[in-house]
Protein backbone atom coordinates (compact mmCIF):
# COMPACT_ATOMS: atom_id res chain seq x y z
CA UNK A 1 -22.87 -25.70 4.36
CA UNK A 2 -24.32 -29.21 3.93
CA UNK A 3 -22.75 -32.19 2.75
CA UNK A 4 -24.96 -32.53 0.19
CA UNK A 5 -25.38 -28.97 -0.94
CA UNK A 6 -23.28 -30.00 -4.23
CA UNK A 7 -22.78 -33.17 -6.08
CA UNK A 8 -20.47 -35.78 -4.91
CA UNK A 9 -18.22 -35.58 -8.40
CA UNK A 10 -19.37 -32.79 -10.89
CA UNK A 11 -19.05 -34.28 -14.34
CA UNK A 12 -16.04 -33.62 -16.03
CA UNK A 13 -14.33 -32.56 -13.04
CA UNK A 14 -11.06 -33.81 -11.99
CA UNK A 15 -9.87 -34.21 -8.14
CA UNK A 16 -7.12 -31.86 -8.98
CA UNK A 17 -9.78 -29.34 -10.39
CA UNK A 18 -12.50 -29.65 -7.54
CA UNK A 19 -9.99 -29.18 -4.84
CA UNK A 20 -8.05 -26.19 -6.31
CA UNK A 21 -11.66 -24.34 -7.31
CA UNK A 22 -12.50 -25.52 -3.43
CA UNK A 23 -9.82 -23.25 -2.55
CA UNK A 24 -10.49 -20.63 -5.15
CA UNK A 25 -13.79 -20.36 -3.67
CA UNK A 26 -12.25 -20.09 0.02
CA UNK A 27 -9.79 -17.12 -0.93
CA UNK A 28 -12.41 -15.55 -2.58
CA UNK A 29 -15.04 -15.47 -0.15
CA UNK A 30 -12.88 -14.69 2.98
CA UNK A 31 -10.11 -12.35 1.07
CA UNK A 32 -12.06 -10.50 -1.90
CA UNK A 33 -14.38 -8.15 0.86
CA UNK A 34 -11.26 -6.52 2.15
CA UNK A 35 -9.34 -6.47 -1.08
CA UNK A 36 -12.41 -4.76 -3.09
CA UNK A 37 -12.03 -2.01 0.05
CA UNK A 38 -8.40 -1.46 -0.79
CA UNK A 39 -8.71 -1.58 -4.63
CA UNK A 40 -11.38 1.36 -3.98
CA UNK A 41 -9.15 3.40 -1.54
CA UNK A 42 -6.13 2.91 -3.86
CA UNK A 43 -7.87 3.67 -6.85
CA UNK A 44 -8.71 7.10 -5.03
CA UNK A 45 -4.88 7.55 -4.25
CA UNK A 46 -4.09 7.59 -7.74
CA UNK A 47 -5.85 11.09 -8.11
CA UNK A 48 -4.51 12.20 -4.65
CA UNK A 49 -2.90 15.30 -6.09
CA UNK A 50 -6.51 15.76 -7.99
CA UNK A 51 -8.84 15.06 -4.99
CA UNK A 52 -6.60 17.69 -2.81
CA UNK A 53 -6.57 20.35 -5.44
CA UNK A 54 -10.71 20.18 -5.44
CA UNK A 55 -10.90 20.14 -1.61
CA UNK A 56 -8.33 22.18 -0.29
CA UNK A 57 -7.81 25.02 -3.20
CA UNK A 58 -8.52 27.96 -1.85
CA UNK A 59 -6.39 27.29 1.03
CA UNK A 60 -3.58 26.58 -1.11
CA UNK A 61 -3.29 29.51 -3.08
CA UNK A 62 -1.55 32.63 -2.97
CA UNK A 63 -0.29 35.82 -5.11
CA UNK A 64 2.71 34.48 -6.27
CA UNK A 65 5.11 36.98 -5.71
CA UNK A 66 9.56 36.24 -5.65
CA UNK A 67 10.55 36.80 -2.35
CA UNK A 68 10.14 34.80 0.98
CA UNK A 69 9.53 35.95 4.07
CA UNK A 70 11.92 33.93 7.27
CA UNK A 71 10.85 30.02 7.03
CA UNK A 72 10.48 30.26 11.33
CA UNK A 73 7.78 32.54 10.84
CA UNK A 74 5.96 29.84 8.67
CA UNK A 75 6.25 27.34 11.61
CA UNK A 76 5.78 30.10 14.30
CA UNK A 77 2.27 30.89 12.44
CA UNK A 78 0.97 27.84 12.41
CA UNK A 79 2.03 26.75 16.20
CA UNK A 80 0.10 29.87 16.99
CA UNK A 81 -2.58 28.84 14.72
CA UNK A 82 -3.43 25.84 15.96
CA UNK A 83 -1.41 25.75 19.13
CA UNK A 84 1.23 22.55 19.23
CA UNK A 85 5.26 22.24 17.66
CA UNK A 86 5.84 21.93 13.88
CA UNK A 87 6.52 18.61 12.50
CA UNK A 88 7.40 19.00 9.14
CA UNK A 89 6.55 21.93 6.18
CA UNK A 90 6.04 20.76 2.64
CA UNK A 91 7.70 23.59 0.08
CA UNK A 92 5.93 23.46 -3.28
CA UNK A 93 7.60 24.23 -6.58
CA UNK A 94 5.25 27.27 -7.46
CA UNK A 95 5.41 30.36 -5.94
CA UNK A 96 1.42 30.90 -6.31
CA UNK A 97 0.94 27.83 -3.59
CA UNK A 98 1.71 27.80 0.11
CA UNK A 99 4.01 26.24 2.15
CA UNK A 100 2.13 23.31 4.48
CA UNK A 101 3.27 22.81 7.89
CA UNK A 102 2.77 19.75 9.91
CA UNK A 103 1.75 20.92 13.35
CA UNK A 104 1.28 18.30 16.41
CA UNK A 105 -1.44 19.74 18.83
CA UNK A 106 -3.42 18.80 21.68
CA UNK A 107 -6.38 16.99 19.85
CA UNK A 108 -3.59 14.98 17.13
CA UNK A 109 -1.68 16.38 14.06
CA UNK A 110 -3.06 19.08 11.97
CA UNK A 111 -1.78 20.54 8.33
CA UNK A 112 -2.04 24.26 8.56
CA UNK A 113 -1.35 26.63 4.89
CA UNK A 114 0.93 29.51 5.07
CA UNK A 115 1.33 32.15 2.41
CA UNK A 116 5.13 31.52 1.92
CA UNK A 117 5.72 35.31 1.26
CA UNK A 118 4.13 36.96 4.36
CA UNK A 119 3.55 33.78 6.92
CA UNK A 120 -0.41 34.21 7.39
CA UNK A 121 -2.18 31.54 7.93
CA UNK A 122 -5.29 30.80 5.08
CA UNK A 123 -6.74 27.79 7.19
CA UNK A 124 -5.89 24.36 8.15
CA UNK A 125 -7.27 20.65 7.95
CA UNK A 126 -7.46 17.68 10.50
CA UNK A 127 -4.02 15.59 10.11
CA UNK A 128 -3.54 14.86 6.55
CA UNK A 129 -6.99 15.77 5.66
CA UNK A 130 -9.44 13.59 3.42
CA UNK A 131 -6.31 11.54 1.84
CA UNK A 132 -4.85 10.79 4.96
CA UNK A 133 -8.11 8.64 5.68
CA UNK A 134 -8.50 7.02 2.53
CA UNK A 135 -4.92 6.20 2.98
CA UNK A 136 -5.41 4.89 6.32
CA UNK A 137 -8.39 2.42 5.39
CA UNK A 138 -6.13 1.51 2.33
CA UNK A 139 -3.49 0.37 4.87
CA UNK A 140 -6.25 -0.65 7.21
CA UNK A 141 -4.52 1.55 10.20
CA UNK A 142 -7.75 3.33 10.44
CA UNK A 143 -9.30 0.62 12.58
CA UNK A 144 -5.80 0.09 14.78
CA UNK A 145 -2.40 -0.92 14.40
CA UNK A 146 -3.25 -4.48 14.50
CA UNK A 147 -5.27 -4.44 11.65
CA UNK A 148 -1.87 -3.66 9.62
CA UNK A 149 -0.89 -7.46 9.59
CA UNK A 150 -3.90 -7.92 7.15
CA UNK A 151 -2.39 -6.38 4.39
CA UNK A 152 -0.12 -8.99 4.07
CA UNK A 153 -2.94 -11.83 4.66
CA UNK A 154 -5.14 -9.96 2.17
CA UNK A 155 -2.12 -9.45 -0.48
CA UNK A 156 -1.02 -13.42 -0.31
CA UNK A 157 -4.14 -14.58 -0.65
CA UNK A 158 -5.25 -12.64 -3.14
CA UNK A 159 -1.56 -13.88 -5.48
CA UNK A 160 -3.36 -16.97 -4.39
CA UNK A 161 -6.59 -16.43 -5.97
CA UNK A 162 -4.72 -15.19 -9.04
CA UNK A 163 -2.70 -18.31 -9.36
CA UNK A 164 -6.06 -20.83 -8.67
CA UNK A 165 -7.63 -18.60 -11.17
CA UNK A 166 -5.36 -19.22 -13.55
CA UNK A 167 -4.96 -23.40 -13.15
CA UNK A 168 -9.21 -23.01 -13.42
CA UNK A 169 -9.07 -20.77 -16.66
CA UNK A 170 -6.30 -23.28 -17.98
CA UNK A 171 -8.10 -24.92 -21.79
CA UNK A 172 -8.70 -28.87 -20.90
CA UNK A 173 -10.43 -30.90 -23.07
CA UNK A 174 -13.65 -29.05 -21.71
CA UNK A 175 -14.89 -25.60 -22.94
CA UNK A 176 -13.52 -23.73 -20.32
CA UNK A 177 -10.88 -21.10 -21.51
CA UNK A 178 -12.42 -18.40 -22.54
CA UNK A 179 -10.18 -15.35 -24.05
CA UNK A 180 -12.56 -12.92 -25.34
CA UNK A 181 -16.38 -12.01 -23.93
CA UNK A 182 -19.21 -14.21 -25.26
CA UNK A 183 -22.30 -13.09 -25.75
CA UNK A 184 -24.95 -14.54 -23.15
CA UNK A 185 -27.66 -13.29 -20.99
CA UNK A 186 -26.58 -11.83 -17.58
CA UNK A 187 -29.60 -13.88 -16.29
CA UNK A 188 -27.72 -16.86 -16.50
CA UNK A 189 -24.81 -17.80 -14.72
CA UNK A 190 -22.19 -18.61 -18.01
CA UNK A 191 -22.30 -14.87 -18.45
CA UNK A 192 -20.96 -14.31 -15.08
CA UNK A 193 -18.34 -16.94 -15.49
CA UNK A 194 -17.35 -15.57 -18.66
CA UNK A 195 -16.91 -12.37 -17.37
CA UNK A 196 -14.95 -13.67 -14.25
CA UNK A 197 -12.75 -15.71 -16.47
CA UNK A 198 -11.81 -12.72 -18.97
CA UNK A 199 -10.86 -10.05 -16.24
CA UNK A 200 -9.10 -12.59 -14.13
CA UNK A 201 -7.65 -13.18 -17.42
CA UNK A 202 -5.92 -9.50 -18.35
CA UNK A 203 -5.46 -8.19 -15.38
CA UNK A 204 -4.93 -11.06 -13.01
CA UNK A 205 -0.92 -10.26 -13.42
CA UNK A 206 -1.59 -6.39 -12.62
CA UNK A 207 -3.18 -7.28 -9.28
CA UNK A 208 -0.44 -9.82 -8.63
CA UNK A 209 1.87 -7.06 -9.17
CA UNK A 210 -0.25 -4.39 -6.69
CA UNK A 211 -0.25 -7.50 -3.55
CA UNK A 212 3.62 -7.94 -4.14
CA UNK A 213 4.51 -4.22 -4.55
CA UNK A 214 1.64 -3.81 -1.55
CA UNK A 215 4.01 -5.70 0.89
CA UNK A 216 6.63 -3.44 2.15
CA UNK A 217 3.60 -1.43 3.87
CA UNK A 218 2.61 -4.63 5.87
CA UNK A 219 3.12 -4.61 9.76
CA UNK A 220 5.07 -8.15 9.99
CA UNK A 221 7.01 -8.86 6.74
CA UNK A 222 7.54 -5.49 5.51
CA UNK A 223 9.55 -4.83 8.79
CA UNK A 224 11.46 -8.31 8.61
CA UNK A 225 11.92 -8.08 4.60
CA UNK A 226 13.46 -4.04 5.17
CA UNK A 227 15.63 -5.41 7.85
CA UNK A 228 17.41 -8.14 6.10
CA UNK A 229 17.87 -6.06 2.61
CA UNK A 230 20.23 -3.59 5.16
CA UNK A 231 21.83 -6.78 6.75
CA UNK A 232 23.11 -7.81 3.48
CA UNK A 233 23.58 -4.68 1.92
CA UNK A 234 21.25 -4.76 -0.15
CA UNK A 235 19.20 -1.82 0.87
CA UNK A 236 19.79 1.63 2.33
CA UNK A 237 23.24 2.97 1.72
CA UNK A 238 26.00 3.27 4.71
CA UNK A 239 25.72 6.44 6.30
CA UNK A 240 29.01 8.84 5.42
CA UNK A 241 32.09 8.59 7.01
CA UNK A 242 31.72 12.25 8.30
CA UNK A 243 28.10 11.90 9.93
CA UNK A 244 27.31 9.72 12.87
CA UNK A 245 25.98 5.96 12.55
CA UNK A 246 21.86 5.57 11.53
CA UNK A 247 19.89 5.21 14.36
CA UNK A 248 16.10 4.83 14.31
CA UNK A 249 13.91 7.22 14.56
CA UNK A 250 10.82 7.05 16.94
CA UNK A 251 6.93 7.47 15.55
CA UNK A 252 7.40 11.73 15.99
CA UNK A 253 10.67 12.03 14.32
CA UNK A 254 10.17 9.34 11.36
CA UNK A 255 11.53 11.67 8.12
CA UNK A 256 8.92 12.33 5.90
CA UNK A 257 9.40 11.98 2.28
CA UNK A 258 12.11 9.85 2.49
CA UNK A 259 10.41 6.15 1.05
CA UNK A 260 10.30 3.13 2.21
CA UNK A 261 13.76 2.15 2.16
CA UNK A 262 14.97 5.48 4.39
CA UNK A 263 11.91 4.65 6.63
CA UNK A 264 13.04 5.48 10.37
CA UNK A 265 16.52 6.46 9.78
CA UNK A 266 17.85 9.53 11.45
CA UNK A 267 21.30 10.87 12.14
CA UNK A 268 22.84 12.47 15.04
CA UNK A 269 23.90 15.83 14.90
CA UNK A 270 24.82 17.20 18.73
CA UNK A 271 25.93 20.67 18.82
CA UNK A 272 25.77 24.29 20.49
CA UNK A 273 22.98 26.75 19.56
CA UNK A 274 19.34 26.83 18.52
CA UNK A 275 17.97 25.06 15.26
CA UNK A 276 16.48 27.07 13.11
CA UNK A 277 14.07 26.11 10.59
CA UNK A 278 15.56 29.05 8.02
CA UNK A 279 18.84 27.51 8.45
CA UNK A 280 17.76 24.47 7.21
CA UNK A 281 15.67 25.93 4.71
CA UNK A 282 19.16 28.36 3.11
CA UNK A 283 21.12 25.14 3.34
CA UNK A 284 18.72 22.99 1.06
CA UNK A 285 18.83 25.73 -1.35
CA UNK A 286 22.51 26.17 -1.50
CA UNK A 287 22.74 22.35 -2.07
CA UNK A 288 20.17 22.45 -5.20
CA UNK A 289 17.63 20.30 -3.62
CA UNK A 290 14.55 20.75 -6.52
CA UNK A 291 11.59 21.69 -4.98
CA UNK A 292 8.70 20.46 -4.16
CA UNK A 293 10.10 19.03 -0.55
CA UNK A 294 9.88 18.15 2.49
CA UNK A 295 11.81 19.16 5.44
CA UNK A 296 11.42 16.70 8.91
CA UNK A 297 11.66 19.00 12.03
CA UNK A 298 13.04 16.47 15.14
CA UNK A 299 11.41 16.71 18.11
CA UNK A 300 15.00 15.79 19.09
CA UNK A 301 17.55 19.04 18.93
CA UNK A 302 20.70 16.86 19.25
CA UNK A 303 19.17 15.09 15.70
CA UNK A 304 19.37 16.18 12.23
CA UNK A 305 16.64 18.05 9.93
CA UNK A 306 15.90 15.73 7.28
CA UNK A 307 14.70 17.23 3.52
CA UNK A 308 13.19 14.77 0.95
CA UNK A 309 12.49 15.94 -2.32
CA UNK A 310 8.81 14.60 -3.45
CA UNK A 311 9.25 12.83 -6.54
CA UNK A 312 7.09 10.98 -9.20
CA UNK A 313 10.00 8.31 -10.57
CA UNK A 314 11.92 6.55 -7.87
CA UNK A 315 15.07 7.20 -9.49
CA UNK A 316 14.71 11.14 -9.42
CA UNK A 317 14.55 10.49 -5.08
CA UNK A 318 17.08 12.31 -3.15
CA UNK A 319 17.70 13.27 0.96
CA UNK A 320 19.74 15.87 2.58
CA UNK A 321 20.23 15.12 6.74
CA UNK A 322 21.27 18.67 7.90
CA UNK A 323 22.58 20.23 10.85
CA UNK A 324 19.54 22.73 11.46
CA UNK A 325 22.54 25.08 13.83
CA UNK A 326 25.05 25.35 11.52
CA UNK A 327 23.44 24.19 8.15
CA UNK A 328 26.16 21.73 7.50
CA UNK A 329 24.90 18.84 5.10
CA UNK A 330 25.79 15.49 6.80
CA UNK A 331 24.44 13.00 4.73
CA UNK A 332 23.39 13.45 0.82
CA UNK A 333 21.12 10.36 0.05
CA UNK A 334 20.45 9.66 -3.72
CA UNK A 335 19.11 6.56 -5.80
CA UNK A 336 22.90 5.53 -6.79
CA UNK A 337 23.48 5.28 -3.66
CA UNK A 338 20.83 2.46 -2.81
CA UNK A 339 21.23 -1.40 -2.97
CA UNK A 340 19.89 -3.32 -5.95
CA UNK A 341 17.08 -4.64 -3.40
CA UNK A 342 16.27 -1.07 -2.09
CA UNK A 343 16.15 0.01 -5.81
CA UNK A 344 13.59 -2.93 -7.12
CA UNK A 345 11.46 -1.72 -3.75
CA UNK A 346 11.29 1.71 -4.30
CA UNK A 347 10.43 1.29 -7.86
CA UNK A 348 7.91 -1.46 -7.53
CA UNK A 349 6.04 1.64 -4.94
CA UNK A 350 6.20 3.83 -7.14
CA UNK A 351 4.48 1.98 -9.93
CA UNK A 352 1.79 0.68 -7.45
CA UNK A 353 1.27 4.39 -6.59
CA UNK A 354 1.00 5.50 -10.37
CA UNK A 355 4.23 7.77 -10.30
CA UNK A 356 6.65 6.15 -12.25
CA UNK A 357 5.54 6.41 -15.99
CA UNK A 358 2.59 9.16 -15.82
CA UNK A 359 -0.66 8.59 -17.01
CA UNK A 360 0.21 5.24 -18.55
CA UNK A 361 0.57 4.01 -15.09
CA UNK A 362 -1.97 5.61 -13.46
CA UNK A 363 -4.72 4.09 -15.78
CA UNK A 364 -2.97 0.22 -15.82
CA UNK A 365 -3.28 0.22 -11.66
CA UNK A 366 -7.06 1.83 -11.86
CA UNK A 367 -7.68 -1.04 -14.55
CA UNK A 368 -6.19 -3.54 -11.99
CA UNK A 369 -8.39 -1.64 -8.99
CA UNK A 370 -11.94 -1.78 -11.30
CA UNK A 371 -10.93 -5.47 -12.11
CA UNK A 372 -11.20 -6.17 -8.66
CA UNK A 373 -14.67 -5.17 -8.37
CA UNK A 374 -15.52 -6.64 -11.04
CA UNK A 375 -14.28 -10.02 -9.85
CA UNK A 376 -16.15 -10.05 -6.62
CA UNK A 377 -19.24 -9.03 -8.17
CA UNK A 378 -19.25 -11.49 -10.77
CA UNK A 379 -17.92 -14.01 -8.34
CA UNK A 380 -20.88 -13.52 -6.13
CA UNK A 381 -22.94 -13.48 -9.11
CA UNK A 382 -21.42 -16.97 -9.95
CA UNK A 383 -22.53 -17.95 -6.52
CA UNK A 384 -25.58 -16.56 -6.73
CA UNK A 385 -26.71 -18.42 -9.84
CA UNK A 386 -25.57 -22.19 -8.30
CA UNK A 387 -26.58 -21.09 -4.48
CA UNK A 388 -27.88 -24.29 -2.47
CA UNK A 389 -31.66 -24.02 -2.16
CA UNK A 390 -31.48 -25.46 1.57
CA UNK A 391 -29.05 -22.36 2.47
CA UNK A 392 -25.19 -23.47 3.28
CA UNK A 393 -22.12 -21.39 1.58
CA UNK A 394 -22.22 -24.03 -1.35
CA UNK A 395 -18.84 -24.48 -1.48
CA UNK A 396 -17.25 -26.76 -4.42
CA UNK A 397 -16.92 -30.34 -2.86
CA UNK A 398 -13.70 -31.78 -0.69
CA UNK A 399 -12.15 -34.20 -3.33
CA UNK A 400 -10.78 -37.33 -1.51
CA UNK A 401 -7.41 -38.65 -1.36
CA UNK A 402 -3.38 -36.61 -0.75
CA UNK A 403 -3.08 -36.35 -4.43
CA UNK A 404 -5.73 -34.14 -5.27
CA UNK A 405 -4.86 -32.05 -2.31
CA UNK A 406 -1.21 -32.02 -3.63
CA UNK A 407 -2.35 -29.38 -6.68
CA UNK A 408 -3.56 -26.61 -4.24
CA UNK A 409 -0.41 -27.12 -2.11
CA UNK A 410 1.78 -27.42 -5.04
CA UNK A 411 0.48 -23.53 -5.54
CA UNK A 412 0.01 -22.03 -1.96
CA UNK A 413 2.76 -23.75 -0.34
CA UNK A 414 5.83 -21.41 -2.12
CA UNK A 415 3.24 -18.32 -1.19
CA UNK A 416 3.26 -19.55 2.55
CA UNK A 417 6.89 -19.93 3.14
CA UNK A 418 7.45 -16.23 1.47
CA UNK A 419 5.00 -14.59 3.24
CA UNK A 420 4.58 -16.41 6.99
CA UNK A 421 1.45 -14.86 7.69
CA UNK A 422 -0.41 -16.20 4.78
CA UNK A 423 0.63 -19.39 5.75
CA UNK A 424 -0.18 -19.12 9.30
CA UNK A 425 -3.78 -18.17 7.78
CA UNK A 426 -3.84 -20.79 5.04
CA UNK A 427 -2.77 -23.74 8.23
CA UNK A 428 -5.78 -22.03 9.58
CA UNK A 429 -8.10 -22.17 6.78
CA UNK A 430 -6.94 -26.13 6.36
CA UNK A 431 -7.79 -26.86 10.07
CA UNK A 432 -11.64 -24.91 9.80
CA UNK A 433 -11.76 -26.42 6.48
CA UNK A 434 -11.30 -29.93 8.05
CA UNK A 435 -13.43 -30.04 10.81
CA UNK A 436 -16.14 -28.83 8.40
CA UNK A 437 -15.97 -31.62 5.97
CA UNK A 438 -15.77 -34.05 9.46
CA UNK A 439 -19.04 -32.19 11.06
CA UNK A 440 -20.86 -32.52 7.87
CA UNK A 441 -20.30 -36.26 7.10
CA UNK A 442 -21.14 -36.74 11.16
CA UNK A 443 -24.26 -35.12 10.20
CA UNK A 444 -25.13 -36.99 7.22
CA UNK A 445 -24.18 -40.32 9.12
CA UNK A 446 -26.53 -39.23 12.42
């Protein structure tokens, strides 16, 4: 970038504007690569249940017939399968699919399917098969733990870039509001800001709502934010008087199924005897547990067997924490049970995942996850079009004086005090965006 890639004071451009579309441009360029990745992957999750059906249904299909054959000769099939311990087993609500168990072996997890009615094994996939790795680069996990934190970089900045959008859109005394798609020629650049402007426009709020909803699953403030609802009581319910206190569960015996706001707890429940899976299994019947669910095998034996039921509307979520000798339910987890925090989470996931109101839901988050492509195209488009001929990034010129500066912090700053990272990154961005504007003026000076 070169100090004189742009003009010195676009007409008709106030400080206040120039530095706020400065910073548009920033977010944009550094945030809207990773975020058009996880609009992709998420829109893919929305047809999880789809996708899976196409690539794994002949394995998940059986005669349906009434009767069940022992639950531990599920789990013993697929150990000898595969070779490992069972982790978990999904039970689905028909009787023509098969029961999925979790299996930890030598080379990582795999999900092996068992006919439910005779235990034989009809194949199994790599951990949690092609979903699991969209899931994974949707989370960013695939490329290492670390890479977590940038979810809640990504998901600040990009409430950023909606909220700069939105002071840029704004109708001045200039022609720049634009509602409704104008006719032009995609030649020129005015159709590309048009476009830019209108989908920012209807669906800037929808993916505001997908970065704030995003945030529990973020490595630093998802883990602070969880903590502090159950400090104040405002998340996961006591555990009963007649169980043992929560304690937290390691990375093998995390309960599955259980959301967000259950993440990591476990109960204790020491005893005589061996744990048996069909134990568990007669004991979440006899308590009326709906299927489909998911039952949490503990690598542990002194801790409990944990059964989620797999739900579509947060308020339909429910957990059983059950002694897998005796079958004794210890702990019966449902939504009334949760603190008003705990509740807004849990909903606020499942309307980012497209579960809470059906279709209706599903297609308003894929119209916020194509919106996001079509930002960053037609943002690059933009850029394209007004590109500086002598190469550089091109960015909108560094307004002088605090007061100009003032608008942009007057929008970022509440962002970077909510979520720390962001602001760590945006002190950052300040600091490279500094030294720039310092190296380029040296330059035009030498």
């Amino acid at each position: 970038m070169r100090a004189s890639d742009t003009p010195a004071r676009p007409n008709g451009l106030s400080g206040a504007y120039r530095a706020v579309w400065r910073w548009h441009f920033y977010a944009g360029l550094f945030v809207l690569p990773v975020l058009m990745l996880m609009a992709l992957t998420g829109g893919l999750y929305l047809f999880k249940a789809e996708i899976e059906s196409a690539a794994y249904g002949r394995m998940a299909r059986v005669d349906p017939r009434a009767d069940w054959t022992s639950p531990d000769r599920w789990t013993a099939s697929a150990q000898a399968a595969v070779g490992g311990q069972a982790a978990s087993v999904f039970v689905p609500d028909q009787t023509d699919r098969a029961v999925q168990v979790k299996v930890r072996a030598a080379d990582g997890e795999r999900t092996v399917f068992v006919d439910p009615h005779d235990a034989r094994v009809l194949g199994s996939i790599e951990g949690d098969g092609v979903m699991g790795t969209v899931k994974a680069l949707h989370s960013l996990t695939l490329l290492g733990r670390p890479f977590n934190i940038l979810v809640e970089i990504v998901a600040g900045w990009a409430i950023i870039l909606v909220a700069t959008g939105i002071f840029l859109w704004w109708p001045r005394k200039r022609d720049v509001a634009v509602a409704v798609p104008r006719a032009g020629d995609p030649k020129r650049r005015p159709f590309w800001r048009d476009l830019h402007a209108v989908t920012g426009l209807y669906a800037g709020g929808v993916i505001a709502f997908l970065a704030v909803t995003g945030m529990p699953w973020s490595a630093v403030w998802g883990d602070v934010f969880l903590n502090k609802m159950r400090e104040s009581g405002l998340g996961r319910p006591p555990a009963p008087s007649a169980a043992s206190p929560w304690s937290h569960a390691g990375p093998h015996d995390t309960p599955a199924g259980t959301g967000w706001t259950m993440e990591h707890a476990a109960l204790h429940a020491p005893g005589h005897g061996e744990a048996r899976l069909s134990t568990v299994v007669a004991a979440v019947e006899r308590a009326g547990l709906s299927r489909p669910y998911t039952i949490t095998i503990p690598t542990d034996p002194d801790r409990a067997f944990t059964a989620a039921r797999a739900v579509d509307r947060a308020e339909d979520a429910r957990s059983l924490y059950i002694d897998g000798r005796s079958g004794e339910v210890r702990a019966d987890i449902r939504w009334d049970q949760f603190g008003v925090g705990a509740k807004g989470f849990e909903w606020g996931i499942a309307v980012h995942e497209g579960r809470q109101y059906g279709w209706a839901n599903r297609i308003v988050m894929l119209t916020g996850c194509i919106a996001v492509w079509l930002l960053g195209i037609s943002g690059l488009m933009m850029w394209w079009k007004r590109r500086p001929k002598r190469g550089g990034l091109g960015a909108p010129p560094a307004p002088p004086g605090p007061r100009v500066r003032a608008a942009v912090l007057g929008i970022v700053l509440p962002l970077a005090i909510l979520y720390p990272l962001t602001g760590l990154s945006l002190i950052a961005a300040v600091v490279l965006d500094r030294l720039f504007v310092l190296l380029f003026r040296w330059k035009a000076q030498a």
